[in-house]
C-alpha atoms as a PDB file:
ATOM      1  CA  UNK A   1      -2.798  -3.700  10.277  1.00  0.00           C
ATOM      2  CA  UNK A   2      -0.398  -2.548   8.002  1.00  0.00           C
ATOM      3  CA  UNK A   3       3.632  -1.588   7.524  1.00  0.00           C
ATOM      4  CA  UNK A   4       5.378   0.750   6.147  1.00  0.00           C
ATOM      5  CA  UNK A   5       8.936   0.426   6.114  1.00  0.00           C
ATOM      6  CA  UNK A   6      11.424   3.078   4.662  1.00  0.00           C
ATOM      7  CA  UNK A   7      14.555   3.024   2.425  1.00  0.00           C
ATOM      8  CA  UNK A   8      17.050   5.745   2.900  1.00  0.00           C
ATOM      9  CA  UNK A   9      19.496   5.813  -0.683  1.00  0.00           C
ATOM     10  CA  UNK A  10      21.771   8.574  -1.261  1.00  0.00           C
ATOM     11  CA  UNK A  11      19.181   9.894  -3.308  1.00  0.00           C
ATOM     12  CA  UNK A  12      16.154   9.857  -1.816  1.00  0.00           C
ATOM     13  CA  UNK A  13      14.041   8.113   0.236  1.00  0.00           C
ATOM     14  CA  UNK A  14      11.254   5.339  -0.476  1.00  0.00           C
ATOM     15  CA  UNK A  15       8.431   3.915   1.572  1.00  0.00           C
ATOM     16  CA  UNK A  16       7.511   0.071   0.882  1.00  0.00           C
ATOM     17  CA  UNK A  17       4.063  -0.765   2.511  1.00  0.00           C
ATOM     18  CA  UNK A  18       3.625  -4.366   3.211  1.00  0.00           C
ATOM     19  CA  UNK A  19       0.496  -6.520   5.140  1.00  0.00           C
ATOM     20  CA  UNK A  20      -2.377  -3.928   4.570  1.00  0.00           C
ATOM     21  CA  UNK A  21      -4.961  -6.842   6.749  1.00  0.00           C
ATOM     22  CA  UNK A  22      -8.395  -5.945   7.763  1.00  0.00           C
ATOM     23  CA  UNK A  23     -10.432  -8.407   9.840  1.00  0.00           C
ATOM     24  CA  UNK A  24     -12.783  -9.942   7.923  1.00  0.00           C
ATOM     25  CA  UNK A  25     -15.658  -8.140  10.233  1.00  0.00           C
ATOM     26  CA  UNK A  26     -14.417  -5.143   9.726  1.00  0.00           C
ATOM     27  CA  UNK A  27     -14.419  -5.023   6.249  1.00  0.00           C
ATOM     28  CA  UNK A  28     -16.581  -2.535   3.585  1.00  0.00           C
ATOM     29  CA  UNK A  29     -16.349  -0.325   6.750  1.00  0.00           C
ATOM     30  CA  UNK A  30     -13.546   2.127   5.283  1.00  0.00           C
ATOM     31  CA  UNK A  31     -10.665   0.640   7.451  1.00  0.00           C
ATOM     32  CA  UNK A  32      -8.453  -0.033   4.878  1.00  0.00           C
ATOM     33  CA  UNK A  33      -8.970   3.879   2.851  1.00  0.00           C
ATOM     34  CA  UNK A  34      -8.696   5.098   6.413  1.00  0.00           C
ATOM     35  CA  UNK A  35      -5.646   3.113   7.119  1.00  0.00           C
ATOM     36  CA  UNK A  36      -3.634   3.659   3.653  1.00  0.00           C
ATOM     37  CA  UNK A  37      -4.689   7.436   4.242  1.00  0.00           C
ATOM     38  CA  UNK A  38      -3.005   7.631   7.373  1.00  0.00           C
ATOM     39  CA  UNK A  39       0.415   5.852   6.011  1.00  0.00           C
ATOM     40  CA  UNK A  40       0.399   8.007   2.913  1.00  0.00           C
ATOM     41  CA  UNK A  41       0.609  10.850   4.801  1.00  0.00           C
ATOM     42  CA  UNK A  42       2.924   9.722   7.368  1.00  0.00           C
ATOM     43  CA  UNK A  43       4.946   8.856   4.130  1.00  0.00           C
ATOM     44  CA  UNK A  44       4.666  12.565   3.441  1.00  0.00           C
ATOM     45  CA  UNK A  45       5.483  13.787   6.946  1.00  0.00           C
ATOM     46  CA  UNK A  46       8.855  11.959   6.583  1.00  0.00           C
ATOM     47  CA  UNK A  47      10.147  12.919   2.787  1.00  0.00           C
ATOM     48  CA  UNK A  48       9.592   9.853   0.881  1.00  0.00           C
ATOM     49  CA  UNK A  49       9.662  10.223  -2.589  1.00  0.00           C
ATOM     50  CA  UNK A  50       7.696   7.367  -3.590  1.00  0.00           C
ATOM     51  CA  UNK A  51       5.141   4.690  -1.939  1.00  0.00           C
ATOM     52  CA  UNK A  52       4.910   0.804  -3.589  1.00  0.00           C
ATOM     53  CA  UNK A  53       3.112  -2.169  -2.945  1.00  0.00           C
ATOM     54  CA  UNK A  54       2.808  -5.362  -3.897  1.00  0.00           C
ATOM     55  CA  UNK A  55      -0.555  -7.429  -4.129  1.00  0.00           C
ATOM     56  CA  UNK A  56      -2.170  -9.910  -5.062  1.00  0.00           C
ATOM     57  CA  UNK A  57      -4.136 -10.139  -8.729  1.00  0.00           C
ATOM     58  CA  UNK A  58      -6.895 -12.033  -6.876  1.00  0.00           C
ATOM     59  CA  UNK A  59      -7.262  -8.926  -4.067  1.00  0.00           C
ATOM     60  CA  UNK A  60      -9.888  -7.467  -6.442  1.00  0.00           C
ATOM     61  CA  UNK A  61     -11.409  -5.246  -3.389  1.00  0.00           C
ATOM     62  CA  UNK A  62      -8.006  -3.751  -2.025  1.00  0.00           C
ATOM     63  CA  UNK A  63      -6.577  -3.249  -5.479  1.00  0.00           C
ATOM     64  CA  UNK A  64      -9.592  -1.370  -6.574  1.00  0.00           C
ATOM     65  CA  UNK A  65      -8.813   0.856  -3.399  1.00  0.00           C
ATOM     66  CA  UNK A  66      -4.934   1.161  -4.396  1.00  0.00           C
ATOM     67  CA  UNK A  67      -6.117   2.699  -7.418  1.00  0.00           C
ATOM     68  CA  UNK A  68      -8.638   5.016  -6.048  1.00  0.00           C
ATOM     69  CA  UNK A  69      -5.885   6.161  -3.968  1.00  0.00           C
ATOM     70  CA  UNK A  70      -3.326   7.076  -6.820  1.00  0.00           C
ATOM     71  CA  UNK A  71      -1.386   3.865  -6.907  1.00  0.00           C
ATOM     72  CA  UNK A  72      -0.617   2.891 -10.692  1.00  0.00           C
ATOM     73  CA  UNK A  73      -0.323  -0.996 -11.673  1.00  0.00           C
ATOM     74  CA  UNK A  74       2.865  -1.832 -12.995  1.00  0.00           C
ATOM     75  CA  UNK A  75       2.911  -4.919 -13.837  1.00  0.00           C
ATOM     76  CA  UNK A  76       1.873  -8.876 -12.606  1.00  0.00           C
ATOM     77  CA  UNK A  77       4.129 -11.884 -11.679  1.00  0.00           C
ATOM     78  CA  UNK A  78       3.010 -14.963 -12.637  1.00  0.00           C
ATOM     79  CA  UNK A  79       3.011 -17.739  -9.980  1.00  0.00           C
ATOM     80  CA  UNK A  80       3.491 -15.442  -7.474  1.00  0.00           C
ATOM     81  CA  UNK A  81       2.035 -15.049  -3.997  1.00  0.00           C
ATOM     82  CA  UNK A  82       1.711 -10.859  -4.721  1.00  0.00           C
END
């Protein structure tokens, strides 16, 4: 499961993707690259100038995928849930 919701500015438009969740037994199975994939290019498909996300430090598995796939860290919160 996973959401991406879009922001229309004068500008341009952005994509925000929110509660990438794989069941646990269908992890290591490619569900999540598959899944991201298929909302990066539906993010193309519609114009969106940018993707983010926001995760978790402790998500060591899915952030190692959000780089593979071209996502660039920006920064950490401390104390938060992301």
């Amino acid at each position: 499961m996973a959401t991406l919701t879009i922001k229309q500015t004068l500008m341009r438009k952005d994509g925000f993707i929110d509660d990438v969740i794989v069941d646990e037994n269908h992890r290591r199975q490619g569900v999540a690259d598959n899944l991201m994939g298929n909302l990066i290019k539906l993010a193309k498909v519609r114009g969106l100038s940018r993707i983010e996300l926001k995760s978790n430090p402790e998500r060591v598995n899915a952030n190692k995928l959000y780089l593979k796939l071209g996502f660039v860290l920006i920064g950490t919160v401390e104390g938060s849930n992301y």
